[in-house]
N, C-alpha and C. Protein backbone atom coordinates (compact mmCIF):
# COMPACT_ATOMS: atom_id res chain seq x y z
N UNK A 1 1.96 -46.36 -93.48
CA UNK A 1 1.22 -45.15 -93.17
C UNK A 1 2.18 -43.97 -93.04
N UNK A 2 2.08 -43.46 -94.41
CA UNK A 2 3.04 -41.98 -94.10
C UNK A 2 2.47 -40.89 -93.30
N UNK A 3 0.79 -40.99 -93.09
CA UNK A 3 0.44 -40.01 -92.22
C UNK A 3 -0.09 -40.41 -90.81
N UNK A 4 0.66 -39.68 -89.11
CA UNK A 4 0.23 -40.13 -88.29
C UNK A 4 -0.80 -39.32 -87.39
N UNK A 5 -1.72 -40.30 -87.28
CA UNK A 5 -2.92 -39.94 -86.23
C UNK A 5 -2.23 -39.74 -84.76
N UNK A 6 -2.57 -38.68 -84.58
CA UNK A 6 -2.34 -38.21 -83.14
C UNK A 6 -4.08 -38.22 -82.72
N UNK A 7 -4.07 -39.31 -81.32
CA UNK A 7 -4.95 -38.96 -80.72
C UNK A 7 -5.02 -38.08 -79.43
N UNK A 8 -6.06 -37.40 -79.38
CA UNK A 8 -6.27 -36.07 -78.99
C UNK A 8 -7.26 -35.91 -77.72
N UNK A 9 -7.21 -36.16 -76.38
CA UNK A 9 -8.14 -36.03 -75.48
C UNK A 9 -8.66 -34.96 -75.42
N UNK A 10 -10.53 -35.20 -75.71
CA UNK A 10 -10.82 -33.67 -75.19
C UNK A 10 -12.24 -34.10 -74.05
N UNK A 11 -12.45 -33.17 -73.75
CA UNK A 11 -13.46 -33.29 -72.32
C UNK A 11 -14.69 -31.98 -72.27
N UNK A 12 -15.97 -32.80 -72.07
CA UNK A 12 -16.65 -31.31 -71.75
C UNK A 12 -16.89 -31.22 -70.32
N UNK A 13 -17.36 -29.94 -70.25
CA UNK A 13 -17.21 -29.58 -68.63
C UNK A 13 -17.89 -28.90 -68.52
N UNK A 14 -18.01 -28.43 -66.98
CA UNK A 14 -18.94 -26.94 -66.27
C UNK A 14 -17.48 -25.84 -66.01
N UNK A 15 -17.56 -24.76 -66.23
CA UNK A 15 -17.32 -23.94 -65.87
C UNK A 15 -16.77 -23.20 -64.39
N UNK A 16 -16.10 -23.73 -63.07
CA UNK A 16 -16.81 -23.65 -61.98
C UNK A 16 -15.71 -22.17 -61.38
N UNK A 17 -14.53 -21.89 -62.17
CA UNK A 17 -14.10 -20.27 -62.05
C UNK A 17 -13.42 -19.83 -62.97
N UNK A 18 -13.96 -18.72 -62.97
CA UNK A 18 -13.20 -17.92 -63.37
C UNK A 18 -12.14 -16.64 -63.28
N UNK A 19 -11.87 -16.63 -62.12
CA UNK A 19 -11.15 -15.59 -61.49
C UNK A 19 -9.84 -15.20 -61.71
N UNK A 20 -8.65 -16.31 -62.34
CA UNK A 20 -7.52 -15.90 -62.50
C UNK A 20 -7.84 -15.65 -63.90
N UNK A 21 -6.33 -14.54 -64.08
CA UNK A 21 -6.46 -14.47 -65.76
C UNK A 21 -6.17 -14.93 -66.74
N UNK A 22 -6.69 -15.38 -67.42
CA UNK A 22 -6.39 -16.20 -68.90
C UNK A 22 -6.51 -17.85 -68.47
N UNK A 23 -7.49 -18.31 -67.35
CA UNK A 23 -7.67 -19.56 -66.77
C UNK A 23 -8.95 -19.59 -66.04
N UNK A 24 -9.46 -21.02 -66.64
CA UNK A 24 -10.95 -21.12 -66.12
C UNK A 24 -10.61 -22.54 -65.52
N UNK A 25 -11.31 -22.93 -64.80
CA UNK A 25 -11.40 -24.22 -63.18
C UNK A 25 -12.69 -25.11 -64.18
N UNK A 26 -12.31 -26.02 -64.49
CA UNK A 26 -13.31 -26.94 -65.07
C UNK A 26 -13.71 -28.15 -64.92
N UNK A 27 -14.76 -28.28 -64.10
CA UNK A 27 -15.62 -29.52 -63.88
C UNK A 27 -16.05 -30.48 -64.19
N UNK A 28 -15.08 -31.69 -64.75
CA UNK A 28 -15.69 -32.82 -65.84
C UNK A 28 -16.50 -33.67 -64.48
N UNK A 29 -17.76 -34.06 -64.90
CA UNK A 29 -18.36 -35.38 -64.38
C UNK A 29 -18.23 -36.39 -65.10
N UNK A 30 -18.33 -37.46 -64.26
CA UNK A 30 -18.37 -38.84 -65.13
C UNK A 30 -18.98 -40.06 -64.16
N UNK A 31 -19.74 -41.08 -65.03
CA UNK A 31 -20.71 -41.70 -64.38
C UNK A 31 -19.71 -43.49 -64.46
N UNK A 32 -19.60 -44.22 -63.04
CA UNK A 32 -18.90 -45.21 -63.50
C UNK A 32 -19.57 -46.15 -62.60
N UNK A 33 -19.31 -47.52 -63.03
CA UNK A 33 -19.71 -49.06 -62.17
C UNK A 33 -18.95 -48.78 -61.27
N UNK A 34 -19.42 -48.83 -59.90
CA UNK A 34 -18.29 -49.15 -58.58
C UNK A 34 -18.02 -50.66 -58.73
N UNK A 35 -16.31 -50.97 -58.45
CA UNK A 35 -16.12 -51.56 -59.07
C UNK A 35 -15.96 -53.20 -58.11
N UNK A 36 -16.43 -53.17 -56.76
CA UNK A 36 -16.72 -54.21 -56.14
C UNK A 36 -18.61 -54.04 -55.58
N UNK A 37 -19.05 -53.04 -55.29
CA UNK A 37 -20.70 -53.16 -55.39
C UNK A 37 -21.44 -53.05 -56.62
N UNK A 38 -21.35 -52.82 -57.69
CA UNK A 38 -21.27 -52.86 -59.18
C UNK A 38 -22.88 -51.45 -59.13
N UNK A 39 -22.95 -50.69 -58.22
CA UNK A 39 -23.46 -49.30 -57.85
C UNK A 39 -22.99 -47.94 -59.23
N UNK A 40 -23.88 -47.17 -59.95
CA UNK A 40 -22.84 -46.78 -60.57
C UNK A 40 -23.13 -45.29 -59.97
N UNK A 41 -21.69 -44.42 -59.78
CA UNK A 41 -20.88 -43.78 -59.11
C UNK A 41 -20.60 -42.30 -59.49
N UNK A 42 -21.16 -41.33 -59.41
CA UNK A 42 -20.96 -40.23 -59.95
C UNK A 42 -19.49 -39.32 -59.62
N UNK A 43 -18.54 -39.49 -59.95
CA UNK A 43 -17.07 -39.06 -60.10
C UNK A 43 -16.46 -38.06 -61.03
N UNK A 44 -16.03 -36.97 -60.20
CA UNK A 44 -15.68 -35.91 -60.72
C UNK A 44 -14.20 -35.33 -60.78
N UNK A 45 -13.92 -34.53 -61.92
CA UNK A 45 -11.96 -33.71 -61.72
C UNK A 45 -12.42 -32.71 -61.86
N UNK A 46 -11.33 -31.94 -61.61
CA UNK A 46 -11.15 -30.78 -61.96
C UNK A 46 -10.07 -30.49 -63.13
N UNK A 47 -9.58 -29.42 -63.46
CA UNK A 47 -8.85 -29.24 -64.54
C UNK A 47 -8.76 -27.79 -65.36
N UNK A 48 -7.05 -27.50 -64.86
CA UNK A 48 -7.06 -25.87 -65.32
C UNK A 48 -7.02 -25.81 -67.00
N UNK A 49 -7.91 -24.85 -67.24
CA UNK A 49 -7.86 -24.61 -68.44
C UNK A 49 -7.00 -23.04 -69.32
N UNK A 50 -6.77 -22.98 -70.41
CA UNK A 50 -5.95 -21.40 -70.98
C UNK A 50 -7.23 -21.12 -71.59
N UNK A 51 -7.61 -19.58 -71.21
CA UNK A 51 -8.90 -19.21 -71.99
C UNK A 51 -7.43 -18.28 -72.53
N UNK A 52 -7.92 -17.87 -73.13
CA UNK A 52 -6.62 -17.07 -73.96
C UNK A 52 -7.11 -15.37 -73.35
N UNK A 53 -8.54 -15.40 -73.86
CA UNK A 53 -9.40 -14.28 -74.73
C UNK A 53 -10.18 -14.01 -73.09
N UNK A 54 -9.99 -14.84 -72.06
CA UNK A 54 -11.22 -14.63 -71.00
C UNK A 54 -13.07 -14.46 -71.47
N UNK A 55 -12.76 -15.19 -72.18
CA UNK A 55 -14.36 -14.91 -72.90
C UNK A 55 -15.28 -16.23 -72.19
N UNK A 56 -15.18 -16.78 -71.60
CA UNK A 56 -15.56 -18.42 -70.94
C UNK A 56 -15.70 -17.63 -69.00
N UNK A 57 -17.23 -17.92 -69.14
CA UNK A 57 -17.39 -17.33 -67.41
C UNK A 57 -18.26 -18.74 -66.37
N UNK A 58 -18.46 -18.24 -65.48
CA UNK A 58 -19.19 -19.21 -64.71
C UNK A 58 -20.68 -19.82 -65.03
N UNK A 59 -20.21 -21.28 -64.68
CA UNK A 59 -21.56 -21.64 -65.38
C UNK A 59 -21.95 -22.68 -66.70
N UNK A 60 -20.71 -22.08 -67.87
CA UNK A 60 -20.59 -21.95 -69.05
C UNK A 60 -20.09 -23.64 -68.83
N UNK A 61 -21.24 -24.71 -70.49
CA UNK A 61 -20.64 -25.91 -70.67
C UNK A 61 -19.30 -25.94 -71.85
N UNK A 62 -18.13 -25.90 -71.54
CA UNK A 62 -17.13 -25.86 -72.77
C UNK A 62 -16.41 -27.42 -73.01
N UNK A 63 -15.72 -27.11 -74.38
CA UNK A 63 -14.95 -28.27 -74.36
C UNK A 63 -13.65 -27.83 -74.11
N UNK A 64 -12.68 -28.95 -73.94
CA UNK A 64 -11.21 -28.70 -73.23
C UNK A 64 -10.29 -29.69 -74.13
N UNK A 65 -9.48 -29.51 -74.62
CA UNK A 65 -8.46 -30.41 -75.41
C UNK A 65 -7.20 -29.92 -74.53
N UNK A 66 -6.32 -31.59 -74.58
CA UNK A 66 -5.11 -31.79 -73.95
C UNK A 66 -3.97 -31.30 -75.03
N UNK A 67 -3.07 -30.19 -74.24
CA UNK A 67 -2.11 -29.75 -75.42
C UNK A 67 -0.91 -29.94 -73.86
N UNK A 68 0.55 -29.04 -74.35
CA UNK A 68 1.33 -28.98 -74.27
C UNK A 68 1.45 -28.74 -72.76
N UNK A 69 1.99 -28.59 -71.88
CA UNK A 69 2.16 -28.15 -70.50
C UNK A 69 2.30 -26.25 -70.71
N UNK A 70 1.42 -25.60 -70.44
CA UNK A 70 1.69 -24.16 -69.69
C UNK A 70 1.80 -23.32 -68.61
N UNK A 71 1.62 -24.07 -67.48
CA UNK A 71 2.12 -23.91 -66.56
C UNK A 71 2.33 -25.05 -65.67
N UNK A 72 2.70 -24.69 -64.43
CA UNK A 72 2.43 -25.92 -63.07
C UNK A 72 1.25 -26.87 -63.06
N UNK A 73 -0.17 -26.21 -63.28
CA UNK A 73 -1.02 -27.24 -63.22
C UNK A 73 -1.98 -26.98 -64.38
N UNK A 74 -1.26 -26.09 -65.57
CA UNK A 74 -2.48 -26.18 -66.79
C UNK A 74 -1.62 -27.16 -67.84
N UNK A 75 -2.69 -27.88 -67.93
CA UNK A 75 -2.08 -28.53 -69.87
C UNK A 75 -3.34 -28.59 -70.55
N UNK A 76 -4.44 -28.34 -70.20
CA UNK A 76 -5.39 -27.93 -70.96
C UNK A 76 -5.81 -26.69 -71.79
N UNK A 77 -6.37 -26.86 -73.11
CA UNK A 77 -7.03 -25.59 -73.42
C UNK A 77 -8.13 -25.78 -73.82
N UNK A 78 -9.38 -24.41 -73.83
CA UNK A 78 -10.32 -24.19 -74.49
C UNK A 78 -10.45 -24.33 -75.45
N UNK A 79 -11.44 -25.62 -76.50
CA UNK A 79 -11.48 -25.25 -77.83
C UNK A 79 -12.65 -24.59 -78.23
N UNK A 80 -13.77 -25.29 -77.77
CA UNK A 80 -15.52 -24.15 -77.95
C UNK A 80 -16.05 -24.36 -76.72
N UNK A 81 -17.31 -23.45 -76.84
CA UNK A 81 -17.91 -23.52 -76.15
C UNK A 81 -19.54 -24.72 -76.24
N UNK A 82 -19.71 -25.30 -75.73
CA UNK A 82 -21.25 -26.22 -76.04
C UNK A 82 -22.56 -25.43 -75.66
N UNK A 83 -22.30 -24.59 -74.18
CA UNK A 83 -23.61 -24.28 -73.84
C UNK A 83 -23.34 -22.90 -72.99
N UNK A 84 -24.10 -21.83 -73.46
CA UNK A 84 -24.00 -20.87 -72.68
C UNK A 84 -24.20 -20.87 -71.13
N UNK A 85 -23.91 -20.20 -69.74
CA UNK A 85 -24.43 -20.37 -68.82
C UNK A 85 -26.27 -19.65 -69.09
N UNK A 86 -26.62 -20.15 -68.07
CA UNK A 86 -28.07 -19.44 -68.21
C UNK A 86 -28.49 -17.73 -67.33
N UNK A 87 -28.70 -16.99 -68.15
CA UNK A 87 -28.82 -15.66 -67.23
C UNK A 87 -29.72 -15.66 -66.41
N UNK A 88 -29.09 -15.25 -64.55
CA UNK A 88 -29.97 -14.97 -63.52
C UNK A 88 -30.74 -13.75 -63.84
């Protein structure tokens, strides 16, 4: 195989800030078996994201792909968006 597959984590999420610049706070859920009551378990991260453009606000469902380290606690970035937030 002369050509290599890089696999690529990506994640969708909620939106949950937006306040610093060029970085949105993103909310992955995930549903799992507890793993001695076999209960299944609603479990959540967080995870800084690079909006580049600040165009991604509260609310908003996006996706997130794992790239390079850019700061202390971002290695994520924005690739689209899935779902607009809904206007109050």
């Amino acid at each position: 195989m002369s050509e290599s597959k890089k696999l690529v984590r990506t994640l969708i999420g909620k939106v949950v800030s937006d306040k610093r610049a060029k970085t949105v706070t993103v909310l992955v859920e995930r549903r799992v078996k507890h793993e001695l009551y076999g209960k299944i378990v609603s479990m959540s991260s967080k995870y800084h994201a690079h909006d580049e453009k600040g165009e991604y606000h509260l609310g908003d469902i996006i996706e997130i792909t794992e790239s390079r380290p850019i700061s202390k606690t971002k290695n994520w970035v924005v690739t689209k968006l899935v779902q607009k937030a809904a206007a109050v």
